[in-house]
Protein backbone atom coordinates (compact mmCIF):
# COMPACT_ATOMS: atom_id res chain seq x y z
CA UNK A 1 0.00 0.00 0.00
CA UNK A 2 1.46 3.19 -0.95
CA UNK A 3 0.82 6.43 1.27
CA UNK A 4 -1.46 8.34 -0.58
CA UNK A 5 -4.00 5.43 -0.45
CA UNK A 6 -3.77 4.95 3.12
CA UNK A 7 -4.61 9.28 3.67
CA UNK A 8 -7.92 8.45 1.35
CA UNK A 9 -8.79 5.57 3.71
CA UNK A 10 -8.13 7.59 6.66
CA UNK A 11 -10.04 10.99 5.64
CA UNK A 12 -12.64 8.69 4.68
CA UNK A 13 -13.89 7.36 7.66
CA UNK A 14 -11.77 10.39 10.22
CA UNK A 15 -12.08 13.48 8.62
CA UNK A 16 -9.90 15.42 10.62
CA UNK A 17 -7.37 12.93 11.47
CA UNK A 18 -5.32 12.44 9.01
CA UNK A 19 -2.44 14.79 10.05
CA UNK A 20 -1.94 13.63 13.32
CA UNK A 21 -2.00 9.77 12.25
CA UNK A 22 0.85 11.05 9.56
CA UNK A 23 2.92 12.39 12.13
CA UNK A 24 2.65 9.26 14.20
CA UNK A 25 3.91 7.30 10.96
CA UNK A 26 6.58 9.88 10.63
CA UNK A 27 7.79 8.53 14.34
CA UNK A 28 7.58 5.02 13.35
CA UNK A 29 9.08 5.32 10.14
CA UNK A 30 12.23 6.32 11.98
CA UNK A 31 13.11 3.11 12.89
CA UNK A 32 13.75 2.19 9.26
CA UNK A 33 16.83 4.79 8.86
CA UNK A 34 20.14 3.17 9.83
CA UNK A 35 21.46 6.02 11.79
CA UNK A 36 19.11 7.12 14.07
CA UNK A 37 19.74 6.10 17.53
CA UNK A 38 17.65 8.83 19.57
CA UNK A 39 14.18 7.90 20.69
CA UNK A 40 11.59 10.41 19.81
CA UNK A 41 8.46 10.17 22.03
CA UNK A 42 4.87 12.12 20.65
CA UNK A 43 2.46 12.74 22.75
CA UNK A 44 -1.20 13.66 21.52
CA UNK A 45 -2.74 16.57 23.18
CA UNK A 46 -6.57 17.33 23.82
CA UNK A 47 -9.94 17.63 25.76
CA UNK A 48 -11.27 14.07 26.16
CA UNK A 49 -13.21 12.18 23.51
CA UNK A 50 -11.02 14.48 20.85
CA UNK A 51 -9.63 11.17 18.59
CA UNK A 52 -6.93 11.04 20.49
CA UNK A 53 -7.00 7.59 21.15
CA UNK A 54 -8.50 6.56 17.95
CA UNK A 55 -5.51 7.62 16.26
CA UNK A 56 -3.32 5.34 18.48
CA UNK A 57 -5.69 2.31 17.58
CA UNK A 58 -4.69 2.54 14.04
CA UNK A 59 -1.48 1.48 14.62
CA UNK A 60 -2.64 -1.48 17.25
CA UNK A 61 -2.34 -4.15 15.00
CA UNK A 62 1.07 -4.20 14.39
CA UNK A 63 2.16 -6.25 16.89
CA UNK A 64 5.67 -6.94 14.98
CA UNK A 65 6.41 -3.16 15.61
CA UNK A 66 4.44 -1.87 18.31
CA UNK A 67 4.07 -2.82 21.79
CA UNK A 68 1.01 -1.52 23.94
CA UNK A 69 0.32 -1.09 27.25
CA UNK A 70 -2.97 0.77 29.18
CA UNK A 71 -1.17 0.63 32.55
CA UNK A 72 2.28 2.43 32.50
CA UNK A 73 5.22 3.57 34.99
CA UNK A 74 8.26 4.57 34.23
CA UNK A 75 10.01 2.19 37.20
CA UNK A 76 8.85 -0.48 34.92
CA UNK A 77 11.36 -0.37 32.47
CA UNK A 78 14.19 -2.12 34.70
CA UNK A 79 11.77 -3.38 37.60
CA UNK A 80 13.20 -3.15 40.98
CA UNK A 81 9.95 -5.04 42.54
CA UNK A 82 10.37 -6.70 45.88
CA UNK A 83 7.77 -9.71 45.59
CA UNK A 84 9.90 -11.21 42.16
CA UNK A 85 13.00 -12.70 42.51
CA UNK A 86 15.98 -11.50 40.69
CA UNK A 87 16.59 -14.04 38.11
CA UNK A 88 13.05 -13.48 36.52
CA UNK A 89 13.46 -9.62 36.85
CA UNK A 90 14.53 -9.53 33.32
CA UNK A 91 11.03 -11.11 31.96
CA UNK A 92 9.23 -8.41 32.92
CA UNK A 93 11.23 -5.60 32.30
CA UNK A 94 9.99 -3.05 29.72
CA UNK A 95 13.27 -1.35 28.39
CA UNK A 96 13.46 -5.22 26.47
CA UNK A 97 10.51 -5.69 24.97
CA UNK A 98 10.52 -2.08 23.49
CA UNK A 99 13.87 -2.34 21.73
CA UNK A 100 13.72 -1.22 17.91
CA UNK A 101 10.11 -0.94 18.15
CA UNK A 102 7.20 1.25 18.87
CA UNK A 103 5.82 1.61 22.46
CA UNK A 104 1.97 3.14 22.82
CA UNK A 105 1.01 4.39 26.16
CA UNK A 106 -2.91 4.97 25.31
CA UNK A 107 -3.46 7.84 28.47
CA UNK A 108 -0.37 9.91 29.88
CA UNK A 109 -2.46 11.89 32.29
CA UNK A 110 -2.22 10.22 35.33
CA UNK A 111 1.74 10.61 35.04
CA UNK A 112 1.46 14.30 34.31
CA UNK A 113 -1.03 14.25 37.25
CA UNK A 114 1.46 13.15 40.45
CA UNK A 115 2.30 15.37 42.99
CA UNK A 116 5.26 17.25 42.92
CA UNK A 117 7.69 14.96 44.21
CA UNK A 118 7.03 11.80 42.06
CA UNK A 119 6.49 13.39 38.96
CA UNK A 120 10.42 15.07 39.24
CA UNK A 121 11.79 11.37 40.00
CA UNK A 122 9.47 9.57 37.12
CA UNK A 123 10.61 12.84 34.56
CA UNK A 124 14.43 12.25 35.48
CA UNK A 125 13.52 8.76 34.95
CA UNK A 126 12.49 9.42 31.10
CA UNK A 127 14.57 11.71 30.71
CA UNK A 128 17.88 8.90 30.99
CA UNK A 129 15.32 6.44 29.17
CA UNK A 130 15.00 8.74 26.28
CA UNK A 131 18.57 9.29 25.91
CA UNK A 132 18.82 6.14 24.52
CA UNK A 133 21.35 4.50 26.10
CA UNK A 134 20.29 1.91 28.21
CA UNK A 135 19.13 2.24 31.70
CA UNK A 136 20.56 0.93 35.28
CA UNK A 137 18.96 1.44 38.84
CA UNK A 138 19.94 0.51 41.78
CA UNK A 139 17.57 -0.62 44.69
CA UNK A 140 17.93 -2.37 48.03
CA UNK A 141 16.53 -5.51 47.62
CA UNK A 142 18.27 -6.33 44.18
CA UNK A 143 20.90 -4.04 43.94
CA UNK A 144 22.53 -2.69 40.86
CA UNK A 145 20.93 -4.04 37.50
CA UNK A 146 19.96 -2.80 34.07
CA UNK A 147 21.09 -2.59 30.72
CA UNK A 148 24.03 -0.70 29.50
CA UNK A 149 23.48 -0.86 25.58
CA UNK A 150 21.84 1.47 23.32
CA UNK A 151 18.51 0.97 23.57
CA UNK A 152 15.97 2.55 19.85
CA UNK A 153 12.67 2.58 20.74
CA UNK A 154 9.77 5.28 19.81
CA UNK A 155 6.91 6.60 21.94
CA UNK A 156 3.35 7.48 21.18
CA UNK A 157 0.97 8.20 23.75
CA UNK A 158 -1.84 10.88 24.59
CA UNK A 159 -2.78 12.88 27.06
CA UNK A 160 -5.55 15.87 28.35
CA UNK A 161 -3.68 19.39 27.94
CA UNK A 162 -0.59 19.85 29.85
CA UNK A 163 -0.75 21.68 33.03
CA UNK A 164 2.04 24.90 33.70
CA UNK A 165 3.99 23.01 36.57
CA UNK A 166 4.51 19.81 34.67
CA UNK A 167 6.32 22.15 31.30
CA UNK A 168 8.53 23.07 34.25
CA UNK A 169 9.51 19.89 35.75
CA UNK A 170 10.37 18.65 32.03
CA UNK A 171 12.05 22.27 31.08
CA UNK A 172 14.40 21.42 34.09
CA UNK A 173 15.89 18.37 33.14
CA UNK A 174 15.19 19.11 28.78
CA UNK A 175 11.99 18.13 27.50
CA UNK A 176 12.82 14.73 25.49
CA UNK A 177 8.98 14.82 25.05
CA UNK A 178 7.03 16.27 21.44
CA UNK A 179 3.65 17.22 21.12
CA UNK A 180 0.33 17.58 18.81
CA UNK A 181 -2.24 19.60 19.65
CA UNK A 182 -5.01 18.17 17.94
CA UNK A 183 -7.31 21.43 18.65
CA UNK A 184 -10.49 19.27 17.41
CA UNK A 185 -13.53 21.66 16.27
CA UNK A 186 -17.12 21.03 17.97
CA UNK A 187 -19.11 19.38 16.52
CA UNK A 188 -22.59 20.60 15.30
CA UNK A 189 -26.13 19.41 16.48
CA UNK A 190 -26.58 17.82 12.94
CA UNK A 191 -22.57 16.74 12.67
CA UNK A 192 -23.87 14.47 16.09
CA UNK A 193 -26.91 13.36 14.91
CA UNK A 194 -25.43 12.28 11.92
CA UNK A 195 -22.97 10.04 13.65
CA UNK A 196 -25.85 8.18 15.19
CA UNK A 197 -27.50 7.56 11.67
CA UNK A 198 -24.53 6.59 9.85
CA UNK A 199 -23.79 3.45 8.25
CA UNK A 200 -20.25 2.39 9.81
CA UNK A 201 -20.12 2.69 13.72
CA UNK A 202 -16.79 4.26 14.88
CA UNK A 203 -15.34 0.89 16.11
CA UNK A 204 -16.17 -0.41 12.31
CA UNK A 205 -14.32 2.41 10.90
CA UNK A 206 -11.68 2.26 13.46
CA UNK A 207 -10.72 -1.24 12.11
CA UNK A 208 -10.82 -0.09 8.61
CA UNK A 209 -8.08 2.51 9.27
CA UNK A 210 -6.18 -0.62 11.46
CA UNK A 211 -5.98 -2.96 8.90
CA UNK A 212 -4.88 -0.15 6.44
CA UNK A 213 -2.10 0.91 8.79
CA UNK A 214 -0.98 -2.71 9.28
CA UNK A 215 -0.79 -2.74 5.45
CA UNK A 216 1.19 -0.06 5.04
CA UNK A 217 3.47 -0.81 7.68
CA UNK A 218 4.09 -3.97 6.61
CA UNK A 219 4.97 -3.29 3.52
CA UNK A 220 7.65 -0.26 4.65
CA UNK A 221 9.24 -2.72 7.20
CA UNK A 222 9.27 -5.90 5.37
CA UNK A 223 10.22 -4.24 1.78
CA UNK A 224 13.30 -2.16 3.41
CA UNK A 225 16.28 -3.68 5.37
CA UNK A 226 17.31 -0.25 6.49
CA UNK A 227 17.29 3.06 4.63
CA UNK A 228 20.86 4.35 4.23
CA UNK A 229 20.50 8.13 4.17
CA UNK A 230 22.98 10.06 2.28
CA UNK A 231 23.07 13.40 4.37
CA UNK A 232 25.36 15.08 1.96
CA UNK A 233 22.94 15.15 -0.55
CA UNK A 234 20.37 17.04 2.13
CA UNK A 235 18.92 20.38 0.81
CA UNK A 236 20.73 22.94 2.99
CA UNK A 237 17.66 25.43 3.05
CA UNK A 238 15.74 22.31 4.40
CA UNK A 239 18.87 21.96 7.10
CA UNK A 240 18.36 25.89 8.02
CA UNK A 241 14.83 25.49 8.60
CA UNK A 242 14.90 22.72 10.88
CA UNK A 243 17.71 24.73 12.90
CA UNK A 244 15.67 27.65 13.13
CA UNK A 245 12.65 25.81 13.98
CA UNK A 246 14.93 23.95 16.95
CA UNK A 247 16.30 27.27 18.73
CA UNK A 248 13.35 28.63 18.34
CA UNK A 249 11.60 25.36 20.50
CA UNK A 250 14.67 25.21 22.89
CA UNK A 251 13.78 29.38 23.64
CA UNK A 252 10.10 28.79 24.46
CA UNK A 253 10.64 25.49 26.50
CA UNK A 254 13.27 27.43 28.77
CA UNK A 255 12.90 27.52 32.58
CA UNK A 256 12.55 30.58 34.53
CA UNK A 257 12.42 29.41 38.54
CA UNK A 258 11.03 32.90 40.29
CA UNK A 259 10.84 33.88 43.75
CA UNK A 260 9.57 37.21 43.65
CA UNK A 261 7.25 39.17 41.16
CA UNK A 262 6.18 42.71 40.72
CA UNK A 263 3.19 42.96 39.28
CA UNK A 264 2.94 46.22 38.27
CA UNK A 265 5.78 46.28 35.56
CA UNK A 266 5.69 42.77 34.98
CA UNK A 267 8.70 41.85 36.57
CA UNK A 268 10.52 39.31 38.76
CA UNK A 269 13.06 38.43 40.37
CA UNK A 270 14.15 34.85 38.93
CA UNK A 271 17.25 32.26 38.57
CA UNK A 272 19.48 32.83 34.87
CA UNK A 273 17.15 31.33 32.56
CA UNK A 274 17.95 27.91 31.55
CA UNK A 275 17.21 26.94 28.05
CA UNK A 276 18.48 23.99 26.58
CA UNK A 277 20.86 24.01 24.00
CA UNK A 278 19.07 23.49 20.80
CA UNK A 279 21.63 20.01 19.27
CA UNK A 280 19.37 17.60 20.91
CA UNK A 281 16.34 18.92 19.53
CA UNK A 282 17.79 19.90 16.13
CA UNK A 283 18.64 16.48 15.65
CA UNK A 284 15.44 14.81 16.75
CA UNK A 285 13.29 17.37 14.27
CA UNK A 286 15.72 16.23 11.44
CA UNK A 287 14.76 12.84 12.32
CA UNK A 288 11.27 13.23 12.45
CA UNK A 289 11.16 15.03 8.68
CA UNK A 290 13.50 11.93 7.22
CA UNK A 291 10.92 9.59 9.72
CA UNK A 292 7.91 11.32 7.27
CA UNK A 293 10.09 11.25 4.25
CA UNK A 294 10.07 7.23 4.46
CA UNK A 295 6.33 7.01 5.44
CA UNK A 296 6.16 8.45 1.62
CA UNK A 297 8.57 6.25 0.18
CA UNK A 298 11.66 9.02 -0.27
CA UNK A 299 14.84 9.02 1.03
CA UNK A 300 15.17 12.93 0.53
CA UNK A 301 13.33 15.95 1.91
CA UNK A 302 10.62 18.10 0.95
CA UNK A 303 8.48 21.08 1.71
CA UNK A 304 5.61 18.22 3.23
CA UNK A 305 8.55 16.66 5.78
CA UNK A 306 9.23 20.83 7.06
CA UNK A 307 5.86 21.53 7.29
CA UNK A 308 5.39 18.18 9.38
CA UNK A 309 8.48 19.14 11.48
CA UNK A 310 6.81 22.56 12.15
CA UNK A 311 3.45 21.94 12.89
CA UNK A 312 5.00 19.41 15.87
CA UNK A 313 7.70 22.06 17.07
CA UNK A 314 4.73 24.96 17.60
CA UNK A 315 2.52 22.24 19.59
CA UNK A 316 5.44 21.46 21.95
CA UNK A 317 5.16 24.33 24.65
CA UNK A 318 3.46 25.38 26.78
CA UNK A 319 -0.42 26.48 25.51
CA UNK A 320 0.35 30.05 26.32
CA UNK A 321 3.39 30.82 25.17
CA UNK A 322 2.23 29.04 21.94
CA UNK A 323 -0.70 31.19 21.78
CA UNK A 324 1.21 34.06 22.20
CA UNK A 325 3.78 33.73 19.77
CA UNK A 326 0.89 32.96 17.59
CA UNK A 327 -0.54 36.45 18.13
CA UNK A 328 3.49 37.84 17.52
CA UNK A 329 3.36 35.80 13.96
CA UNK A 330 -0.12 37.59 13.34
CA UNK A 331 0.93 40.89 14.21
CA UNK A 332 3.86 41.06 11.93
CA UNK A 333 5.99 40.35 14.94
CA UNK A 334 5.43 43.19 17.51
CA UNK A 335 2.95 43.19 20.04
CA UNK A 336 2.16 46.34 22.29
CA UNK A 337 0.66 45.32 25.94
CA UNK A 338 -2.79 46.57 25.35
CA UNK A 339 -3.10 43.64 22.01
CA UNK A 340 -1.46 41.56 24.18
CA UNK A 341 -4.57 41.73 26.88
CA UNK A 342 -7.55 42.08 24.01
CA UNK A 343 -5.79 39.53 21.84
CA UNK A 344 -4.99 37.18 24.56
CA UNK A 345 -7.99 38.01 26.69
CA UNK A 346 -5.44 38.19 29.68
CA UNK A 347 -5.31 40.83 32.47
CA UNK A 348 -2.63 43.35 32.34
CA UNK A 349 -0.36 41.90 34.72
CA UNK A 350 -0.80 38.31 33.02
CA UNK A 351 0.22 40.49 29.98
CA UNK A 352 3.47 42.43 31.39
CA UNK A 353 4.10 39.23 33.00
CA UNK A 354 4.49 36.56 29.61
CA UNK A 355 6.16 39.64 27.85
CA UNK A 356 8.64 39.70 30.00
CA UNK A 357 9.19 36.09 30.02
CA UNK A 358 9.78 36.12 26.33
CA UNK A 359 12.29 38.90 26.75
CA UNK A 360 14.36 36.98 29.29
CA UNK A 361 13.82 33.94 26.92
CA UNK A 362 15.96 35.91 24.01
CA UNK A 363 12.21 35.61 21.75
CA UNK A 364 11.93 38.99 21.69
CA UNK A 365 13.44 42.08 22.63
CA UNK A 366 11.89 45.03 23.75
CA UNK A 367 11.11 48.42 21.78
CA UNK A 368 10.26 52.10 23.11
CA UNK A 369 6.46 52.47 22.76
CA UNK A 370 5.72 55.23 19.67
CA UNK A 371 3.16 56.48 21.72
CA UNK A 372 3.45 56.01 25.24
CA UNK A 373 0.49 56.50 27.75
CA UNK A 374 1.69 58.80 30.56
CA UNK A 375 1.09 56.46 34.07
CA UNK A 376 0.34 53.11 32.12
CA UNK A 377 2.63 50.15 32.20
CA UNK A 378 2.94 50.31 28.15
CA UNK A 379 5.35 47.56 27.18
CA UNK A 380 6.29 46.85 23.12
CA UNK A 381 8.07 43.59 22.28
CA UNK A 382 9.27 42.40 19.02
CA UNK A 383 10.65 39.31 17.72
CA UNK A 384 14.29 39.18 17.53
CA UNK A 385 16.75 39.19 14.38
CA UNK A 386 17.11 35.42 15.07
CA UNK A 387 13.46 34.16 14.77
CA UNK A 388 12.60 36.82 11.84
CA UNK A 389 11.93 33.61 9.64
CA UNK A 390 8.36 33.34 11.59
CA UNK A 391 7.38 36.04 9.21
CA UNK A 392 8.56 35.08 6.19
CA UNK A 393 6.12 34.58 3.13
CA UNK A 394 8.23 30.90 3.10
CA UNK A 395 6.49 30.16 7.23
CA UNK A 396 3.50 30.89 5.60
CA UNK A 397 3.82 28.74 2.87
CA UNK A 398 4.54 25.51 5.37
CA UNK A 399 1.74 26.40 7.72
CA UNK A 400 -0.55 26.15 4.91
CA UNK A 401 0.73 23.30 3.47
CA UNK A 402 -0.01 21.42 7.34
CA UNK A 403 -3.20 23.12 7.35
CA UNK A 404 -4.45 21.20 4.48
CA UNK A 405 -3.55 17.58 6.15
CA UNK A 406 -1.42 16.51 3.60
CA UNK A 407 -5.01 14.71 2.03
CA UNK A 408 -4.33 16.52 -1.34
């Protein structure tokens, strides 16, 4: 089965879904190319009952390449548990069984739900996982064991919308983690009743789009013992745009810790920003645009595998400072505080406050007002030299392209 196919079969019964199903092919696919050795977790991103998990269910069936699980902790991949002795630790260890294959964690939440405490530990504990290198812990009733060789594995999983304090956790130790927002529309009082009345339940439909997946799958892993990409033959504007997109996701998934805030100006006192250098996530991008590339049969990039990389990088921070970068791109890249707080529908503080943020994140720097308002807190921001590609008729062109979900 070729790709264009499966996208017919999928807009068919999902209308609506066939972007985010692409970009979970784009994570599989990277398990074809012989020189990727860095994990790339997705995680799906929504209100309840958005298709979330229906999109996970198409790629259920591949049991060759995907292993699932409803019930997950992150302990689990070298198990330290007390009531198994050590010599049968290794069966039921996960880090294993999810070697050069795809794991699917159907519901995140309840992770990104633990206190304080437990989600740090289980973050740091991804965090090593997701380097890909193996994993060791050490506990006291069976000591020191794990496994020391690279481990290849990718992640797809879903959760309800991210809260503010988990972004932080992960922006502390660098977010290994990618999102898709899939923003689903609501539904009409016909588009409802309609479902009721149609033909094809769901579940029918659902296991039409399986079995197509399955198909396509199989024939990209059995047809291909391993794609050899020659990186010299790379378009460099493609290279460029990818870098830019990676700085530009390292900036807004920095860390500010603050212990003091002012509200009138917008202010705080805070720790030196810490935003990750931008190599890891460069290189994981790059990986997901080759990972889409092979989904289509290519071993070269195009315009389709940046727009997929794109669409991905402006889902994974937080909701707010995506929004308001949003509003920056719409506003031909300045923003005065009174659009911020009509545009954003925030209060002026909120305003002054994520302003300043992006300053001290190196997004934006700040302007003198043209017309300042004697005894307002009038702030002006505008994007910096370094992300001026945001507003370039060529960041247009890609948003477009993912806008029309690749069915075309």
């Amino acid at each position: 089965m070729r790709i264009e196919e499966w996208r017919k079969i999928i807009h068919q019964n999902f209308t609506g879904l066939v972007l985010p199903a692409e970009i979970g092919l784009s994570v599989a696919c990277q398990l074809l190319i012989d020189d990727i050795s860095n994990p790339f977790g997705l995680i799906y991103v929504d209100v309840p009952s958005s298709g979330k998990t229906i999109v996970l269910n198409f790629f259920s069936d591949c049991k060759n390449w995907v292993y699932t699980t409803d019930s997950f902790s992150p302990a689990s991949f070298v198990s330290q548990a007390a009531n198994v002795k050590t010599k049968d630790l290794p069966k039921i260890d996960l880090l294993p069984k999810i070697k050069d294959k795809i794991l699917i964690v159907r519901d995140l939440a309840p992770l990104f739900g633990m206190r304080d405490d437990d989600l740090l530990k289980t973050i740091s504990i991804l965090t090593r996982i997701f380097d890909g290198e193996g994993y060791r812990a050490d506990g006291g009733v069976h000591g020191s064991r794990g496994y020391d060789e690279e481990c290849l594995f990718m992640f797809l999983s879903a959760s309800t919308p991210i809260r503010p304090r988990v972004w932080r956790v992960m922006g502390n130790f660098g977010a290994r983690l990618f999102f898709y927002n899939f923003n689903a529309p609501d539904k009409s009082t016909d588009t409802l009743a309609n479902q009721l009345s149609a033909e094809f339940s769901p579940k029918q439909k659902e296991k039409v789009c399986r079995e197509a997946t399955f198909q396509l799958l199989n024939d990209l892993f059995n047809c291909k013992d391993g794609v050899l990409w020659d990186k010299q033959a790379d378009n460099r504007q493609f290279l460029e745009e990818i870098a830019i997109i990676a700085q530009l996701v390292a900036c807004l998934r920095g860390t500010i810790n603050v212990w003091e805030e002012h509200a009138a100006d917008g202010k705080f006192n805070h720790t030196e920003p810490q935003i990750e250098k931008p190599d890891r996530i460069n290189q994981c991008l790059y990986n997901l645009a080759r990972g889409h590339a092979v989904a289509c049969g290519r071993t070269s990039l195009n315009d389709q595998d940046i727009a997929i990389v794109l669409r991905v990088a402006l889902c994974s921070a937080s909701l707010e400072r995506t929004k308001l970068l949003n509003k920056l791109i719409e506003n031909d890249g300045v923003l005065i505080t009174e659009d911020v707080i009509h545009k954003m529908e925030w209060s002026r503080t909120s305003a002054l406050k994520y302003m300043e943020v992006f300053r001290y994140l190196r997004i934006v720097e700040e302007i003198s007002p043209t017309n300042p308002q004697v005894g307002r807190s009038e702030k002006v921001i505008k994007l910096t030299e370094q992300f001026s590609w945001l507003l370039s008729n060529r960041f247009k062109e890609l948003q477009l392209l993912t806008a029309s979900d690749l069915v075309n």
